[in-house]
C-alpha atoms as a PDB file:
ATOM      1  CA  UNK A   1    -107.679  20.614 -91.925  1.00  0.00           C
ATOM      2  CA  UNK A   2    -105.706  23.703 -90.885  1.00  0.00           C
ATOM      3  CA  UNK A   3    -105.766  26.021 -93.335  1.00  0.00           C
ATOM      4  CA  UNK A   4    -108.817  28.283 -94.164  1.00  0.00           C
ATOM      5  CA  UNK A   5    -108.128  27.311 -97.699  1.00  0.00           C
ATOM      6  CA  UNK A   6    -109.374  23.804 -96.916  1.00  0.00           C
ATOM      7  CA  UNK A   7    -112.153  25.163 -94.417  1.00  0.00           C
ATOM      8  CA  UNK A   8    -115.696  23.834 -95.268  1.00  0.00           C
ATOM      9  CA  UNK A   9    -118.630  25.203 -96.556  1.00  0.00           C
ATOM     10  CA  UNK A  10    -120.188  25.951 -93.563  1.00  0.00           C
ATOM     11  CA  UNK A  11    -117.352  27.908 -92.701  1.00  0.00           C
ATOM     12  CA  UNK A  12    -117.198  29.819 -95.583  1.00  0.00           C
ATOM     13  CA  UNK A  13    -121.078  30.629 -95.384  1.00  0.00           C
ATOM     14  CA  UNK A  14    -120.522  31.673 -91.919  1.00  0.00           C
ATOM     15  CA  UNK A  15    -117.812  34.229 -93.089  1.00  0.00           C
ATOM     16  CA  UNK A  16    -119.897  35.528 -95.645  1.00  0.00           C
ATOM     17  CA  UNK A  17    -122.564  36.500 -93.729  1.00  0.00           C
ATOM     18  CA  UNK A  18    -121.092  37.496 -90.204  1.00  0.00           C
ATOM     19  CA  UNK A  19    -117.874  39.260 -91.860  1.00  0.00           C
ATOM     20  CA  UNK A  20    -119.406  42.844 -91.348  1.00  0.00           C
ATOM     21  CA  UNK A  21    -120.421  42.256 -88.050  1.00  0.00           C
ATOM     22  CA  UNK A  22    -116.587  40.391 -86.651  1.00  0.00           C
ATOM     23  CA  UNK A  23    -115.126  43.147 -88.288  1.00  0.00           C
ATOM     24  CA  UNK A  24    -117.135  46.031 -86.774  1.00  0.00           C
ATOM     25  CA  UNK A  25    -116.968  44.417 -83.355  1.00  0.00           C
ATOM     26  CA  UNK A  26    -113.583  44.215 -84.489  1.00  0.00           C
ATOM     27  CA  UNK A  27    -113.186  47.876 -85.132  1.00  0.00           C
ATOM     28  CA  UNK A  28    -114.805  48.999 -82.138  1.00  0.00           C
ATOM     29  CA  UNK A  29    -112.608  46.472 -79.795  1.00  0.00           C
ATOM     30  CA  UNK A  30    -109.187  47.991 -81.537  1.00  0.00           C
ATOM     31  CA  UNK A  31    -110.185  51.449 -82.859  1.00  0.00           C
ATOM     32  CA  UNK A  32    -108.601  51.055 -85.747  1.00  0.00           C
ATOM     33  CA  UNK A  33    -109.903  49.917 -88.947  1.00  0.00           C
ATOM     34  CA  UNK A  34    -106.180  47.675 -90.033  1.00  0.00           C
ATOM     35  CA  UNK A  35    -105.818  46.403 -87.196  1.00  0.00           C
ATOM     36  CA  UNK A  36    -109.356  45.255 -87.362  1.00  0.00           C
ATOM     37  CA  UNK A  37    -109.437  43.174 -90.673  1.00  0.00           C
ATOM     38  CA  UNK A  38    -106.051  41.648 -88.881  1.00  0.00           C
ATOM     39  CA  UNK A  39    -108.042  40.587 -85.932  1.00  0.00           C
ATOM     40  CA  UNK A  40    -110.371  38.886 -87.955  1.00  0.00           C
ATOM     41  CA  UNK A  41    -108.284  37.147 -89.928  1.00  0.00           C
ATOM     42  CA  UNK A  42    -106.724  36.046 -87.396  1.00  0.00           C
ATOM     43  CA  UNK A  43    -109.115  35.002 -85.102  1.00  0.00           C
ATOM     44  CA  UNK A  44    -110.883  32.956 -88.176  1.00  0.00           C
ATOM     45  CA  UNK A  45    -107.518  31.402 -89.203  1.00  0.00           C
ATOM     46  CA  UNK A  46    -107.628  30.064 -85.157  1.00  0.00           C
ATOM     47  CA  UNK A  47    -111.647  29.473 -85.061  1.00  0.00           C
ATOM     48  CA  UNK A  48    -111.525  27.156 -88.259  1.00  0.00           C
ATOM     49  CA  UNK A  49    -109.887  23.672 -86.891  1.00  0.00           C
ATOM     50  CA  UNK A  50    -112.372  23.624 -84.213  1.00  0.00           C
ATOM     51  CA  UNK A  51    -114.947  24.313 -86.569  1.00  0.00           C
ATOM     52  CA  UNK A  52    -116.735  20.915 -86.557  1.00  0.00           C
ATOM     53  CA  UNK A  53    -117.122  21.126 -82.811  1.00  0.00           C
ATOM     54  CA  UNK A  54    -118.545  24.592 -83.080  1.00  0.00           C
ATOM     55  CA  UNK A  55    -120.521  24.881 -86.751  1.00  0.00           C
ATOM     56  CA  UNK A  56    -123.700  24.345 -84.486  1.00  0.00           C
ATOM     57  CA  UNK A  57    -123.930  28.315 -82.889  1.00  0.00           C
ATOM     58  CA  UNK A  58    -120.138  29.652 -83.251  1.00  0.00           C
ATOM     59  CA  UNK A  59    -120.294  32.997 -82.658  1.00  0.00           C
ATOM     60  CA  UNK A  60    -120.004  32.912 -78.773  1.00  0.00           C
ATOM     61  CA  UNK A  61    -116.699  30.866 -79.566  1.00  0.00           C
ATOM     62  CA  UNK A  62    -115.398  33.480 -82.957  1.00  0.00           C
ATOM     63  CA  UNK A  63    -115.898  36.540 -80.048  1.00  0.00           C
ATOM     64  CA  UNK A  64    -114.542  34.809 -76.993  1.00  0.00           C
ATOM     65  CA  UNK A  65    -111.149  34.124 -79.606  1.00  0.00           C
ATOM     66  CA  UNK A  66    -112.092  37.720 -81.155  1.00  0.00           C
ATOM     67  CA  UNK A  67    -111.821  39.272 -77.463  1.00  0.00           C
ATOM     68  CA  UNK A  68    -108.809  37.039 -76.267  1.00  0.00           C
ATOM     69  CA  UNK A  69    -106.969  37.461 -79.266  1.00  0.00           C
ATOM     70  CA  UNK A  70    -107.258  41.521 -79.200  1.00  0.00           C
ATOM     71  CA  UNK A  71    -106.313  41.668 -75.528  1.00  0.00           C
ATOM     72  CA  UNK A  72    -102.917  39.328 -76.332  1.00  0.00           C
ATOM     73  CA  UNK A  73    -101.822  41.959 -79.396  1.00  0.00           C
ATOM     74  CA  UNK A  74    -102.430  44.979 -76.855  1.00  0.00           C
ATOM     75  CA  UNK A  75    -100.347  43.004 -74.247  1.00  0.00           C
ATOM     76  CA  UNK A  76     -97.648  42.727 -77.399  1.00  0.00           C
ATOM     77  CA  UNK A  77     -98.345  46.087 -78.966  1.00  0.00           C
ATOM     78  CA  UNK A  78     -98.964  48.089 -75.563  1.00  0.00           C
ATOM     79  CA  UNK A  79     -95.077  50.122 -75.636  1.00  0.00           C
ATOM     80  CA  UNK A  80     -95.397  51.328 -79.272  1.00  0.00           C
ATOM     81  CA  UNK A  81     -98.132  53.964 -80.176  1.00  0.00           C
ATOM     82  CA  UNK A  82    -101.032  53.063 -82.358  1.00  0.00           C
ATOM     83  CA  UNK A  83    -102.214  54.739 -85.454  1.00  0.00           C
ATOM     84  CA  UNK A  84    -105.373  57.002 -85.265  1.00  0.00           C
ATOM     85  CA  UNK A  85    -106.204  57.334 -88.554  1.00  0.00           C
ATOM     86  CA  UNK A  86    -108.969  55.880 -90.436  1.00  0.00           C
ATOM     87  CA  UNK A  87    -110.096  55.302 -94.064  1.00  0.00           C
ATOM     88  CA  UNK A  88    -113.395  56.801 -93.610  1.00  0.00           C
ATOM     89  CA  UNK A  89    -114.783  54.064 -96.872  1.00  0.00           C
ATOM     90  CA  UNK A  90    -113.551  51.467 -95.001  1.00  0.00           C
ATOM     91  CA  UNK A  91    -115.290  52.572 -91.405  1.00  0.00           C
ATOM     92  CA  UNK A  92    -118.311  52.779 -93.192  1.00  0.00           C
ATOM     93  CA  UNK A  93    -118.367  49.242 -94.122  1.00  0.00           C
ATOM     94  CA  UNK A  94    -117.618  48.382 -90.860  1.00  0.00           C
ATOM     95  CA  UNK A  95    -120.387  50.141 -89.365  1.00  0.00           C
ATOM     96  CA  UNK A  96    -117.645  52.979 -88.359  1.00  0.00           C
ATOM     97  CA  UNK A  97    -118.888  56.453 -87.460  1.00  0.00           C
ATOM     98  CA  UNK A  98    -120.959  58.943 -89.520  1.00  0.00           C
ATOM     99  CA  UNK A  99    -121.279  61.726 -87.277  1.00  0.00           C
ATOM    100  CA  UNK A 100    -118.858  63.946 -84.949  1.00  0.00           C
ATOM    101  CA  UNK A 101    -120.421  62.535 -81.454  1.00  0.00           C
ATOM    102  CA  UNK A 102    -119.615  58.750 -82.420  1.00  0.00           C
ATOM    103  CA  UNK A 103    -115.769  59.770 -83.244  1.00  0.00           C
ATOM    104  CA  UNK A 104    -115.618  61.585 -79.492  1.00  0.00           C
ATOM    105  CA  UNK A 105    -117.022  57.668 -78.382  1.00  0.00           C
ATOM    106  CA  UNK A 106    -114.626  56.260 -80.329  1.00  0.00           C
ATOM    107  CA  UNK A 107    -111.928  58.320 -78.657  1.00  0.00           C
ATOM    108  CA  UNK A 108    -113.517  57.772 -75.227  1.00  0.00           C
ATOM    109  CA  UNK A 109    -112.955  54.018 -75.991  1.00  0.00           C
ATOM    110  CA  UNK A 110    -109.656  54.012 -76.751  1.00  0.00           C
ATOM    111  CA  UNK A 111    -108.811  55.132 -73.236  1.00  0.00           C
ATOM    112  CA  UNK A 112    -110.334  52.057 -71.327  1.00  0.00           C
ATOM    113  CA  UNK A 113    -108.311  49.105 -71.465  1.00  0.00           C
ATOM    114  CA  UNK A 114    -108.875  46.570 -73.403  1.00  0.00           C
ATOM    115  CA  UNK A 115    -110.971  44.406 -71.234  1.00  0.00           C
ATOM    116  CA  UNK A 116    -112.764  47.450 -70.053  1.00  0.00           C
ATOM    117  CA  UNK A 117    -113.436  48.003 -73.927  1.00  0.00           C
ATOM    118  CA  UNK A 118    -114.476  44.595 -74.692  1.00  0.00           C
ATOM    119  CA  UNK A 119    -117.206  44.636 -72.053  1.00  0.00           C
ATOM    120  CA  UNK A 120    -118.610  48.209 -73.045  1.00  0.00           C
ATOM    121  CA  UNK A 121    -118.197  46.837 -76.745  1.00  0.00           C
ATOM    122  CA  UNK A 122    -120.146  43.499 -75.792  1.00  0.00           C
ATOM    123  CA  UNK A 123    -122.664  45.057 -73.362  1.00  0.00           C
ATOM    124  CA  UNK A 124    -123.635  47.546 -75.204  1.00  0.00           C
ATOM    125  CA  UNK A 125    -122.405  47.940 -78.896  1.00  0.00           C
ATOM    126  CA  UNK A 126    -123.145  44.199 -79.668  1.00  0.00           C
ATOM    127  CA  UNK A 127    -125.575  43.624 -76.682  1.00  0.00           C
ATOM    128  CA  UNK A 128    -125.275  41.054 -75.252  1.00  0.00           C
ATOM    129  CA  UNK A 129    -126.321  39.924 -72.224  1.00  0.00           C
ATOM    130  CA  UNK A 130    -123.682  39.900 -69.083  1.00  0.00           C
ATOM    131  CA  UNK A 131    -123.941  36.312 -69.160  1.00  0.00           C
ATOM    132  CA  UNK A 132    -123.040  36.220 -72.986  1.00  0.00           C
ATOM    133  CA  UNK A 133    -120.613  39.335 -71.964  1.00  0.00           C
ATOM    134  CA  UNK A 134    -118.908  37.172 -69.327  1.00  0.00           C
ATOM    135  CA  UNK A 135    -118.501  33.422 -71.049  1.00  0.00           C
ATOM    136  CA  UNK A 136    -117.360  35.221 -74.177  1.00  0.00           C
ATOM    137  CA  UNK A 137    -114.324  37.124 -72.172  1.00  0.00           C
ATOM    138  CA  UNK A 138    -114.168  33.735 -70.142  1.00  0.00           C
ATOM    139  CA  UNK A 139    -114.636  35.365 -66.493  1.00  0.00           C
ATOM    140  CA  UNK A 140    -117.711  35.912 -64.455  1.00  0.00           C
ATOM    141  CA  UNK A 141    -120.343  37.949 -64.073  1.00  0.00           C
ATOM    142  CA  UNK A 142    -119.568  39.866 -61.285  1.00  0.00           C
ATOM    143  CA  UNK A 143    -116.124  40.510 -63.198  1.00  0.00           C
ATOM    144  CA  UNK A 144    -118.309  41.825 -66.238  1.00  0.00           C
ATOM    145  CA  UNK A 145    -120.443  43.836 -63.632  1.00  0.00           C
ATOM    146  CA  UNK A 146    -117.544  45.760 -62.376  1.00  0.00           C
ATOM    147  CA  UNK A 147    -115.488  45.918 -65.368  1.00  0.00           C
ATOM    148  CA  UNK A 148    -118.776  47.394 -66.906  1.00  0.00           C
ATOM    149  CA  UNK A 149    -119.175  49.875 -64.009  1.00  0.00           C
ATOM    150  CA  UNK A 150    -115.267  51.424 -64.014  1.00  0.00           C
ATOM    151  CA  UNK A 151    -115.480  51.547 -67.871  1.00  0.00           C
ATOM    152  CA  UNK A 152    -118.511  53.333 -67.813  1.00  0.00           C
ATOM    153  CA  UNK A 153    -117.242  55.721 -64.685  1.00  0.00           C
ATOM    154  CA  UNK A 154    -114.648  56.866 -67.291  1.00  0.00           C
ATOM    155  CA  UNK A 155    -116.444  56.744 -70.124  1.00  0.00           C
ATOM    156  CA  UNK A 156    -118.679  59.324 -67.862  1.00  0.00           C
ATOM    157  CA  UNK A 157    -115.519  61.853 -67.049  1.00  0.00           C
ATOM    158  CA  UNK A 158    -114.784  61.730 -70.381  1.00  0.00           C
ATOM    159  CA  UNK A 159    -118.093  62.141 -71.870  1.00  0.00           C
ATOM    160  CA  UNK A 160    -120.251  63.914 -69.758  1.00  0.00           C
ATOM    161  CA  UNK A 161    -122.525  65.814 -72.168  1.00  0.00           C
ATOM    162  CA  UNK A 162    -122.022  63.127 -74.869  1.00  0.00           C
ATOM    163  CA  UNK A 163    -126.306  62.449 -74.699  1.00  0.00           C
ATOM    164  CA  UNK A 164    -127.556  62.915 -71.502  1.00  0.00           C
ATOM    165  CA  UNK A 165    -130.350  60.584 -71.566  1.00  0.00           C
ATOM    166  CA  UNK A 166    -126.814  58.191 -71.892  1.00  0.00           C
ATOM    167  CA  UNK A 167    -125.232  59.710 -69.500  1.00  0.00           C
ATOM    168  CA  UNK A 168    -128.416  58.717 -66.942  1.00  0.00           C
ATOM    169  CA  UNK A 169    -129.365  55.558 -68.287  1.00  0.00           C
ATOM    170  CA  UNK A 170    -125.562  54.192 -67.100  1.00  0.00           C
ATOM    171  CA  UNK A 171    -126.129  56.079 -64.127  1.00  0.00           C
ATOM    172  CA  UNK A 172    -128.398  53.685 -62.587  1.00  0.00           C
END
């Protein structure tokens, strides 16, 4: 069984119902709404021959291919420029932004790299635990804690008047 046409039921009910929330984390991991639904599918097409061995509680194992999979297109992708532009109906759907402060976050994002970005995204936009965090990107925790604390130090010069009860809640 390789193919998602042959995947089982299970599978497929699993898609169904955790589609919106792979493709917003998704979204949020590549900032851009194509290359999103790419991850996914992606990512799914590689989740679904280990399915029997994960049908029990997969979604550490569809983010820790999710995450691994994003960082090896950015290591690919990382000399040409990336498109900026997104179909607002189709951020929407993916939980995308709705007001002017989430698009300067968005922004912010895209500067960190991507493991940077996965941990913020993880952390705090899926929140997880640093535990979760760390055996979904496959490192340890202290690597989570200071990949979480240089993100956030940008994330800070870039957005320091973003919310400041934000701004002093990553503070501590």
């Amino acid at each position: 069984m390789t193919g998602l046409d042959q995947a089982p039921a299970s599978f497929t009910e699993y898609v169904v119902a955790r589609r919106a929330a792979l493709l917003r984390t998704a979204y949020l991991l590549t900032g851009d709404v194509h290359d999103a639904e790419d991850l996914v599918q992606v990512a799914l097409a590689k989740v679904v021959p280990r399915w029997s061995r994960i049908a029990g509680d997969p979604e550490p194992y569809v983010r820790k291919v999710l995450v691994h999979e994003n960082v090896s297109r950015w290591r690919r992708r990382r000399w040409r420029e990336t498109s900026v532009e997104v179909d607002p109906e189709v951020a929407a759907a993916a939980g995308g932004p709705e007001r002017e402060d989430v698009w300067v976050l968005r922004d912010a994002l895209s500067t960190l790299t991507p493991k940077q970005r996965a941990v913020v995204v993880l952390r705090y936009l899926d929140d997880l635990s640093e535990q979760q965090t760390a055996d979904a990107l496959g490192v340890s925790r202290g690597t989570v804690k200071s990949q979480t604390h240089a993100a956030l130090a940008r994330l800070r010069e870039r957005l320091p008047d973003l919310h400041p009860e934000w701004s002093e809640a990553v503070r501590r």
